[in-house]
Protein backbone atom coordinates (compact mmCIF):
# COMPACT_ATOMS: atom_id res chain seq x y z
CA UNK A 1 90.25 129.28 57.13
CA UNK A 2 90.27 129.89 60.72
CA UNK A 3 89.19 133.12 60.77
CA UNK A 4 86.24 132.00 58.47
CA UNK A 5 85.46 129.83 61.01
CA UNK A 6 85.45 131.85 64.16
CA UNK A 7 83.37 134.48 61.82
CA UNK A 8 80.71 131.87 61.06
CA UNK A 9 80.59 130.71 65.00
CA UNK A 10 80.39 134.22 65.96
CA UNK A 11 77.79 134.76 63.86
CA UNK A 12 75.78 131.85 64.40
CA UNK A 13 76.26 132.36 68.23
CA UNK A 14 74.73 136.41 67.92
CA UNK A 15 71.88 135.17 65.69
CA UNK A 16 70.82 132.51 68.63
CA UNK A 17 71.39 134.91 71.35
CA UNK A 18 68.66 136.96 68.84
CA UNK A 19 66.49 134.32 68.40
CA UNK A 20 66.43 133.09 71.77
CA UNK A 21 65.92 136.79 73.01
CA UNK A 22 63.25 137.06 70.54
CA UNK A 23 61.13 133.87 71.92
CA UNK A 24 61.37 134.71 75.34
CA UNK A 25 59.82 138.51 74.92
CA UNK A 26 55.59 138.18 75.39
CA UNK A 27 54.39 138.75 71.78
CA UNK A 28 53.04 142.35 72.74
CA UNK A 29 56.67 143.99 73.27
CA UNK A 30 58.55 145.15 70.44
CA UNK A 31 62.00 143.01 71.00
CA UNK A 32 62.16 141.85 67.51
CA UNK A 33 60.86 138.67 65.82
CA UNK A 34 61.10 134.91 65.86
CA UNK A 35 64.12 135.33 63.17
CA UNK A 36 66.21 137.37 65.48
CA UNK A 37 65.32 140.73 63.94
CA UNK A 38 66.36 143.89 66.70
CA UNK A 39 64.05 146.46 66.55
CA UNK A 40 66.15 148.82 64.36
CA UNK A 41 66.74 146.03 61.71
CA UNK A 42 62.63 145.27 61.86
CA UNK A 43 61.89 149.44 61.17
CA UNK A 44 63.99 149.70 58.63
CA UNK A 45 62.62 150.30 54.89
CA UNK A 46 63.86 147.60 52.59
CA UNK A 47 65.96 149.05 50.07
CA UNK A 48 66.66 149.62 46.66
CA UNK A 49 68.48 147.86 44.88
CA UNK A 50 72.30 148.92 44.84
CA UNK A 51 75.55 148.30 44.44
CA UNK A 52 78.27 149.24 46.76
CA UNK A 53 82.09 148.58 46.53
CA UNK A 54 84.43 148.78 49.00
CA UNK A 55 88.32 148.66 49.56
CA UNK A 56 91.07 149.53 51.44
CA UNK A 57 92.06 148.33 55.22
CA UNK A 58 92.41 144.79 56.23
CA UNK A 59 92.98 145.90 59.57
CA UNK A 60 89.04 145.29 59.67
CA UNK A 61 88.50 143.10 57.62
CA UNK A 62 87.14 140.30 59.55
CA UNK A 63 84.40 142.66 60.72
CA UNK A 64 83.52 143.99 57.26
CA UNK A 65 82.86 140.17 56.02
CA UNK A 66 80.79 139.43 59.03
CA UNK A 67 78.78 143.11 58.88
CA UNK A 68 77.99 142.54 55.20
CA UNK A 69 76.97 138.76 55.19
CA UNK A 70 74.61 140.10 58.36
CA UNK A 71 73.32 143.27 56.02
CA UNK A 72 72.72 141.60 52.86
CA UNK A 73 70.02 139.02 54.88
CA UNK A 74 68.27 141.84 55.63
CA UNK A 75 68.38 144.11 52.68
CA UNK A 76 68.70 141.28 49.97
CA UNK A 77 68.44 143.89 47.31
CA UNK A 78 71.56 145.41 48.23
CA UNK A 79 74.60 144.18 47.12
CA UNK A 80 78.21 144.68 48.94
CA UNK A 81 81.37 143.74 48.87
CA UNK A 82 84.64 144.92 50.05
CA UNK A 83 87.89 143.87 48.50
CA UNK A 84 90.55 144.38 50.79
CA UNK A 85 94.33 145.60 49.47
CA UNK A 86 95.30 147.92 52.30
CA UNK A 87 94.08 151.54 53.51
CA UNK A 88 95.95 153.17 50.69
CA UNK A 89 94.11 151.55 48.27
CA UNK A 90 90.84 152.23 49.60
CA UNK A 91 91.59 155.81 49.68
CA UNK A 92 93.15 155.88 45.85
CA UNK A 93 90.10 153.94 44.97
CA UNK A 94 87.60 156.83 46.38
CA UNK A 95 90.00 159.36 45.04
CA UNK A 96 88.82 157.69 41.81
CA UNK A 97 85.66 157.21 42.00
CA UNK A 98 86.10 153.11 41.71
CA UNK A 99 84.50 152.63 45.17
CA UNK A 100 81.35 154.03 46.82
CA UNK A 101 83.09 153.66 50.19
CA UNK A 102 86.66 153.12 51.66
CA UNK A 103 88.24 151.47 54.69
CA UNK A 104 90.83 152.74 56.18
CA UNK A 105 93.03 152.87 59.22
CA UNK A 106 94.74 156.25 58.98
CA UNK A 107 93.15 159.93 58.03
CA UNK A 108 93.97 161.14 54.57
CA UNK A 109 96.78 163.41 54.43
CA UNK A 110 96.47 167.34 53.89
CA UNK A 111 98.07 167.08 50.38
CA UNK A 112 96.08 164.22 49.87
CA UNK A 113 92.42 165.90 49.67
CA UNK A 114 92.50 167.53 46.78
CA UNK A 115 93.09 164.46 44.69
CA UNK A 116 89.70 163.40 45.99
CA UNK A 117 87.67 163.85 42.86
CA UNK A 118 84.35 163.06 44.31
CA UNK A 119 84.37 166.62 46.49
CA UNK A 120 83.77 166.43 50.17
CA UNK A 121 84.28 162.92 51.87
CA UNK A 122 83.00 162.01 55.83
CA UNK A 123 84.78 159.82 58.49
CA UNK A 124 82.63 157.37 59.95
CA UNK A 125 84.53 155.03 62.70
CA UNK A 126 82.94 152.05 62.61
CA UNK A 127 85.11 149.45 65.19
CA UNK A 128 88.84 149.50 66.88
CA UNK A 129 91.10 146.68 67.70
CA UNK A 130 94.63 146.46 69.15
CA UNK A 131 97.54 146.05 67.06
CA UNK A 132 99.68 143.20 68.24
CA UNK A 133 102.99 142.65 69.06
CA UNK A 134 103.10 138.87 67.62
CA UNK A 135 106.13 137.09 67.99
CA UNK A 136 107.25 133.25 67.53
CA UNK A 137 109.62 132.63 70.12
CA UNK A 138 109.08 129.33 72.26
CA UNK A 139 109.29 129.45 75.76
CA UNK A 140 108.93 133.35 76.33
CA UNK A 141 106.28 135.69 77.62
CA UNK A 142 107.67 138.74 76.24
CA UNK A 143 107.63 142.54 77.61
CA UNK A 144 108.52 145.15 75.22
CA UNK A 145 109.24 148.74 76.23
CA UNK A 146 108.38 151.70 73.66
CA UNK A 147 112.38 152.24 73.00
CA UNK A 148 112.95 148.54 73.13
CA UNK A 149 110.17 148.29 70.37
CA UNK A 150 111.61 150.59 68.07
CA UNK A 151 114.73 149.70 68.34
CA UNK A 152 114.35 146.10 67.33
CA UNK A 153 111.88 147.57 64.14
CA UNK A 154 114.78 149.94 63.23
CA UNK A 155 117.06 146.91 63.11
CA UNK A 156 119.13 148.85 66.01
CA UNK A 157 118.47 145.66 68.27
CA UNK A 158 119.28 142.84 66.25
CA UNK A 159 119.30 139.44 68.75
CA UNK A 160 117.11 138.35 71.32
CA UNK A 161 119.43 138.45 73.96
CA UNK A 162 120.07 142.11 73.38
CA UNK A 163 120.48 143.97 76.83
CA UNK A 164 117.73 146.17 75.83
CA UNK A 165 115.09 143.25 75.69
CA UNK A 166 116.83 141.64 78.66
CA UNK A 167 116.01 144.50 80.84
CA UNK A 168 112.33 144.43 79.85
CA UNK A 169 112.33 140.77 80.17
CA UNK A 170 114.12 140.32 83.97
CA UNK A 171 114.74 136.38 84.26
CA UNK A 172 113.37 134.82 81.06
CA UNK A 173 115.38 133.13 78.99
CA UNK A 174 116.06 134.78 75.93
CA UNK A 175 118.38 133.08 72.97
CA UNK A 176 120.70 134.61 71.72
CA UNK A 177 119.53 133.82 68.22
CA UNK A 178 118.67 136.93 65.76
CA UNK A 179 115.69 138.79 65.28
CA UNK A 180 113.64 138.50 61.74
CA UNK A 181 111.34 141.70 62.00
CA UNK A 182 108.31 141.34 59.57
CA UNK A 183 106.36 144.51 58.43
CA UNK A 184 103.74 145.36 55.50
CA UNK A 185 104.55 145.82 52.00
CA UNK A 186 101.57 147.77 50.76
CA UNK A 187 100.22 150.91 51.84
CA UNK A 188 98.82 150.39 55.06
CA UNK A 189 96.78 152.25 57.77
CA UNK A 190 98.16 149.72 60.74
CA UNK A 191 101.82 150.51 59.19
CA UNK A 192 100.39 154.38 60.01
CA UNK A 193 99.01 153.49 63.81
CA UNK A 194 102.06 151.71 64.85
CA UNK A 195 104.63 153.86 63.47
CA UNK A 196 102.52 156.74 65.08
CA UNK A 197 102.71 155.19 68.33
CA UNK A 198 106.45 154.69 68.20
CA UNK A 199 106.51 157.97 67.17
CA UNK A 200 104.30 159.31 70.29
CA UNK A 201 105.99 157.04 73.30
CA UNK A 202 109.34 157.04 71.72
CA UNK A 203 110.47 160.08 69.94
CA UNK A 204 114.22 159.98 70.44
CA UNK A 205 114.44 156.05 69.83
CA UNK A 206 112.19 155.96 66.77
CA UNK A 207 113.48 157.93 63.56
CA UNK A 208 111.53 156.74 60.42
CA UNK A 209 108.59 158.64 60.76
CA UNK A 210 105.00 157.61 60.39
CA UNK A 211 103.14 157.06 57.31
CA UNK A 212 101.37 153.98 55.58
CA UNK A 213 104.56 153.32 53.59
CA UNK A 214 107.92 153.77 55.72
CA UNK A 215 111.61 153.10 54.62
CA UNK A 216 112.09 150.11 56.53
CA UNK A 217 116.02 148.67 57.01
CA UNK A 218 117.12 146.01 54.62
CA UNK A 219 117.30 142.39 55.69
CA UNK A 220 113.19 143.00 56.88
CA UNK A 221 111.03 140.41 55.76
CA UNK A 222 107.46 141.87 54.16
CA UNK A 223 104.34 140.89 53.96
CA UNK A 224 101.17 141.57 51.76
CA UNK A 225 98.15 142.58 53.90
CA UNK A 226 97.91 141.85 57.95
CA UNK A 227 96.70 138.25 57.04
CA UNK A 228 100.37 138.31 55.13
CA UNK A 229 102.62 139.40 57.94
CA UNK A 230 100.64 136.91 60.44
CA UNK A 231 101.17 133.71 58.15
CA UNK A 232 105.59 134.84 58.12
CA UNK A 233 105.83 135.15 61.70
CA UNK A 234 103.88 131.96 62.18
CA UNK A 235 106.19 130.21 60.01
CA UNK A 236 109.46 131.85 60.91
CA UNK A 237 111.01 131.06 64.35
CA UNK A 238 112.64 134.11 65.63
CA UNK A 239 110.25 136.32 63.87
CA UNK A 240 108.29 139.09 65.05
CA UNK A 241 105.55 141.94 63.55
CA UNK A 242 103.06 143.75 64.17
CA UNK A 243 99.15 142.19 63.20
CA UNK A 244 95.53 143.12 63.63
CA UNK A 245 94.36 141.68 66.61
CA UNK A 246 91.75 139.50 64.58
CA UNK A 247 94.46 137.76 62.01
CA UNK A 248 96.66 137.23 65.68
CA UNK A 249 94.45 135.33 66.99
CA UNK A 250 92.86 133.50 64.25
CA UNK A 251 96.67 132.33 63.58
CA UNK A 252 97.50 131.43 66.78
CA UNK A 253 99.86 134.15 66.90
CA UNK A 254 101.53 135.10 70.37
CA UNK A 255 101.28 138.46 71.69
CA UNK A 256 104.05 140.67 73.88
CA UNK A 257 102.29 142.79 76.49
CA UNK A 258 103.08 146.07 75.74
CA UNK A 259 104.86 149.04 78.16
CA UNK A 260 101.68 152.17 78.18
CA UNK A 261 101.37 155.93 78.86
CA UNK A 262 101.10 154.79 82.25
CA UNK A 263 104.47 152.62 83.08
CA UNK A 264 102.08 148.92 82.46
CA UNK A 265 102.54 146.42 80.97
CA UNK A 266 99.60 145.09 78.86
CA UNK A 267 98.53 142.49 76.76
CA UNK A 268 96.05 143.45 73.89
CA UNK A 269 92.68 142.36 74.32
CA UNK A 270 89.27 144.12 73.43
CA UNK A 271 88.76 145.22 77.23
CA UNK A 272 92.12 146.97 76.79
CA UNK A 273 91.42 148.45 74.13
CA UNK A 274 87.97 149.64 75.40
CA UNK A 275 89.95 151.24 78.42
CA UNK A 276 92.28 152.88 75.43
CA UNK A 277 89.31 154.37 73.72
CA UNK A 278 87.33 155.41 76.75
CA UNK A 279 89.79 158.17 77.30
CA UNK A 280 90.11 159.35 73.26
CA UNK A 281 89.17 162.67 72.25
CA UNK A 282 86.90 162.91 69.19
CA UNK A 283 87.53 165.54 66.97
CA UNK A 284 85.00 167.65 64.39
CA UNK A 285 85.31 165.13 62.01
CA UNK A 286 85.00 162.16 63.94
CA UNK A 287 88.29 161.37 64.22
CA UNK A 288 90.23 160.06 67.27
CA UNK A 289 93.37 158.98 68.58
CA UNK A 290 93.81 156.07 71.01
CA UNK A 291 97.28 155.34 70.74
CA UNK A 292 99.42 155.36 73.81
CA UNK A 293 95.89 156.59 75.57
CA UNK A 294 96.54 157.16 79.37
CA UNK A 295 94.90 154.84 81.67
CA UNK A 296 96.34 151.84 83.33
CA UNK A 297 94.30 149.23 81.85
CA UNK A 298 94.97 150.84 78.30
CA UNK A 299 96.47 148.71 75.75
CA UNK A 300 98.81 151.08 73.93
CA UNK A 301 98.67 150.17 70.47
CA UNK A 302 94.90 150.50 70.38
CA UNK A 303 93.44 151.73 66.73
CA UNK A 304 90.59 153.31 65.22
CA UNK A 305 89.37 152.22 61.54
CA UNK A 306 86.81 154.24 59.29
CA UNK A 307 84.99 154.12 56.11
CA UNK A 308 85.12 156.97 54.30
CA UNK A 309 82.36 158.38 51.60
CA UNK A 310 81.68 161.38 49.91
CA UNK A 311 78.95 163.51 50.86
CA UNK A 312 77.55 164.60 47.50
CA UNK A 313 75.94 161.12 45.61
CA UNK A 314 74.56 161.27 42.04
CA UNK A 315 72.41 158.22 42.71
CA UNK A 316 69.37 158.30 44.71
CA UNK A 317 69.30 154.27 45.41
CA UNK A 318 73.05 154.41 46.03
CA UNK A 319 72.67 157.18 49.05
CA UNK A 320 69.73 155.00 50.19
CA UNK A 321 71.80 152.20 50.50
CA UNK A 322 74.92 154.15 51.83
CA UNK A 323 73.04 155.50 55.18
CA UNK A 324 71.23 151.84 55.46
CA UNK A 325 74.31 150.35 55.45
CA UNK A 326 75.84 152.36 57.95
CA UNK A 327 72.82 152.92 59.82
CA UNK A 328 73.20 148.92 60.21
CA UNK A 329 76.90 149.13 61.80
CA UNK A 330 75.66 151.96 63.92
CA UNK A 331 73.05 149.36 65.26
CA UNK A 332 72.84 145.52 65.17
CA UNK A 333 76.48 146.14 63.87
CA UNK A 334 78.30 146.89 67.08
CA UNK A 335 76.68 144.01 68.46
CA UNK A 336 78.82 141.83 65.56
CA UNK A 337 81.90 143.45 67.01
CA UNK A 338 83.47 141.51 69.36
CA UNK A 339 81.72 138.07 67.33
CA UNK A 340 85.06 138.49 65.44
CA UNK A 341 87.50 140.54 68.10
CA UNK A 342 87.12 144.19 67.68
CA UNK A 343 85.98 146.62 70.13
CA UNK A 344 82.50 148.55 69.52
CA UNK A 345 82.40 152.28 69.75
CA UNK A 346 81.78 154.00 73.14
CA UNK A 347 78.47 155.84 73.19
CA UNK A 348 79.60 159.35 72.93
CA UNK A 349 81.44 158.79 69.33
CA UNK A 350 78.21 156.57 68.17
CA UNK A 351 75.75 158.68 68.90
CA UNK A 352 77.91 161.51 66.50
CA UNK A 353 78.65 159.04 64.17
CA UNK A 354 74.77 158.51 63.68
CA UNK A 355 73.91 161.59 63.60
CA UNK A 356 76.01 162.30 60.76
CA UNK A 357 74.51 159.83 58.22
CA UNK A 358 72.29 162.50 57.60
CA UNK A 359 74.96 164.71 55.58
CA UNK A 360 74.84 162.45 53.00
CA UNK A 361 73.23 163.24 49.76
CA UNK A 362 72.64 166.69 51.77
């Protein structure tokens, strides 16, 4: 409920900063009109109509809600939705043709492709966001070191009072009461980021690999979804897990700053994350990698999402909506961005991402 509600401000707060912008131009300029329409939303053809359903990462979840309330007002004839259930599941659900386009967190694994029946799919990043460190521990503002980090997710550091956390923590007061680590129990793309960090910054101390599934120790507690881990560490003292920046702060979830590539500690927040992505390399595909990005403002759990589609479409009102809808997050949707804390893309990966919209249908 309080995410809704911070989505519905946010939104309501862009469309008057439209409006507003939009009454104050002289009537000859082309700045949009009295309804807040930008000049790319105004251009644009109204479409078909269509269907398109989505799945797959909650990681962005918060920003798919917002993006498709925002695209549906101005292509009423389309219709979206997006139903969640993890990155894995948005990818099995292309791989079967149940979706016209999937979220998710992580890139599809080598073995993986071939099970796509739909042919040749395309990467589009759409937003990041950090992954937080949320913990409910009263009365601490906690550090973490990479090592320390995976140590207490491999159940190696079981109490709070553990040396390790101690020497990351000089002078607070830590109890000595034991640690209830909280991770996700479906397939997940954020499971893939931070296990793919831990395996970056701390390859000897971190030994379970990185995937969207991982064998966790026993005695973890799970949860279902990022909205799922956030609502156990809120209501478990002692807890800690890692959750979307969004669903951390729309549960009042507190945060550990986090050790980066650079020796610094830093909390996550969307200008540390921007610092994170400004020095990611884009690959062919589109593709990046911000984790444990140098840079000492750089938050180092910092995480790209995509939606993924397949370039051939058998329905001509189904590609049309397809590039309108992501021609619409490539425009008036990075503005929606931070509206519900995630991070826009930097200018060099938008203007490829737009330019690839085009491939489509091709």
């Amino acid at each position: 409920m309080q995410r809704s509600r911070a989505r519905m401000l946010g939104a309501l707060v862009l469309t008057f900063g439209l409006v507003a912008a939009a009454c104050g131009s002289s009537s000859k300029t082309d700045s949009g009109d009295s309804n807040g329409t930008s000049p790319e939303t105004k251009a644009a053809p109204k479409l078909a109509a269509a269907t398109l359903n989505g799945s797959g990462a909650t990681f962005p979840q918060a920003y798919y809600e917002t993006l498709i309330a925002e695209f549906q007002t101005a292509q009423p004839a389309v219709t979206v939705t997006y139903g969640g259930g993890g990155s894995g599941k948005g990818q099995t659900d292309l791989q079967g043709n149940l979706v016209q386009w999937a979220g998710s967190d992580s890139t599809v694994k080598p073995e993986d492709v071939a099970k796509f029946t739909g042919g040749a799919f395309l990467y589009f990043p759409t937003v990041a966001a950090p992954i937080t460190v949320s913990y409910n521990l009263s009365g601490v503002k906690l550090k973490l070191s990479p090592d320390t980090l995976a140590g207490i997710f491999e159940g190696k550091i079981t109490t709070w009072d553990d040396a390790t956390i101690k020497a990351d923590n000089a002078g607070a007061k830590l109890p000595s009461s034991t640690i209830t680590v909280v991770h996700r129990s479906d397939g997940s793309g954020t499971t893939a980021n931070f296990t793919k960090y831990l395996t970056k910054a701390a390859p000897t101390a971190w030994t379970l690999g990185t995937d969207k599934v991982v064998a966790w120790p026993s005695g973890q507690q799970a949860g279902n979804g990022n909205a799922g881990v956030a609502q156990i560490v809120k209501d478990t003292a002692g807890s800690i897990g890692y959750v979307d920046y969004s669903d951390a702060k729309a549960g009042a979830l507190t945060f550990a700053a986090l050790k980066n590539a650079a020796g610094k500690f830093v909390e996550p927040s969307l200008e540390s994350a921007t610092a994170a992505l400004d020095g990611a390399t884009l690959n062919a595909d589109l593709t990046y990698d911000p984790l444990n990005a140098e840079g000492a403002g750089a938050y180092a759990i910092t995480a790209p999402t995509y939606i993924l589609v397949y370039v051939k479409q058998s329905d001509a009102a189904v590609t049309a909506a397809l590039k309108g809808f992501l021609g619409y997050i490539y425009a008036d949707g990075q503005k929606l961005a931070e509206t519900v804390d995630f991070a826009p893309l930097p200018d060099a990966i938008l203007a490829k991402a737009k330019a690839q919209i085009d491939q489509i249908g091709a």
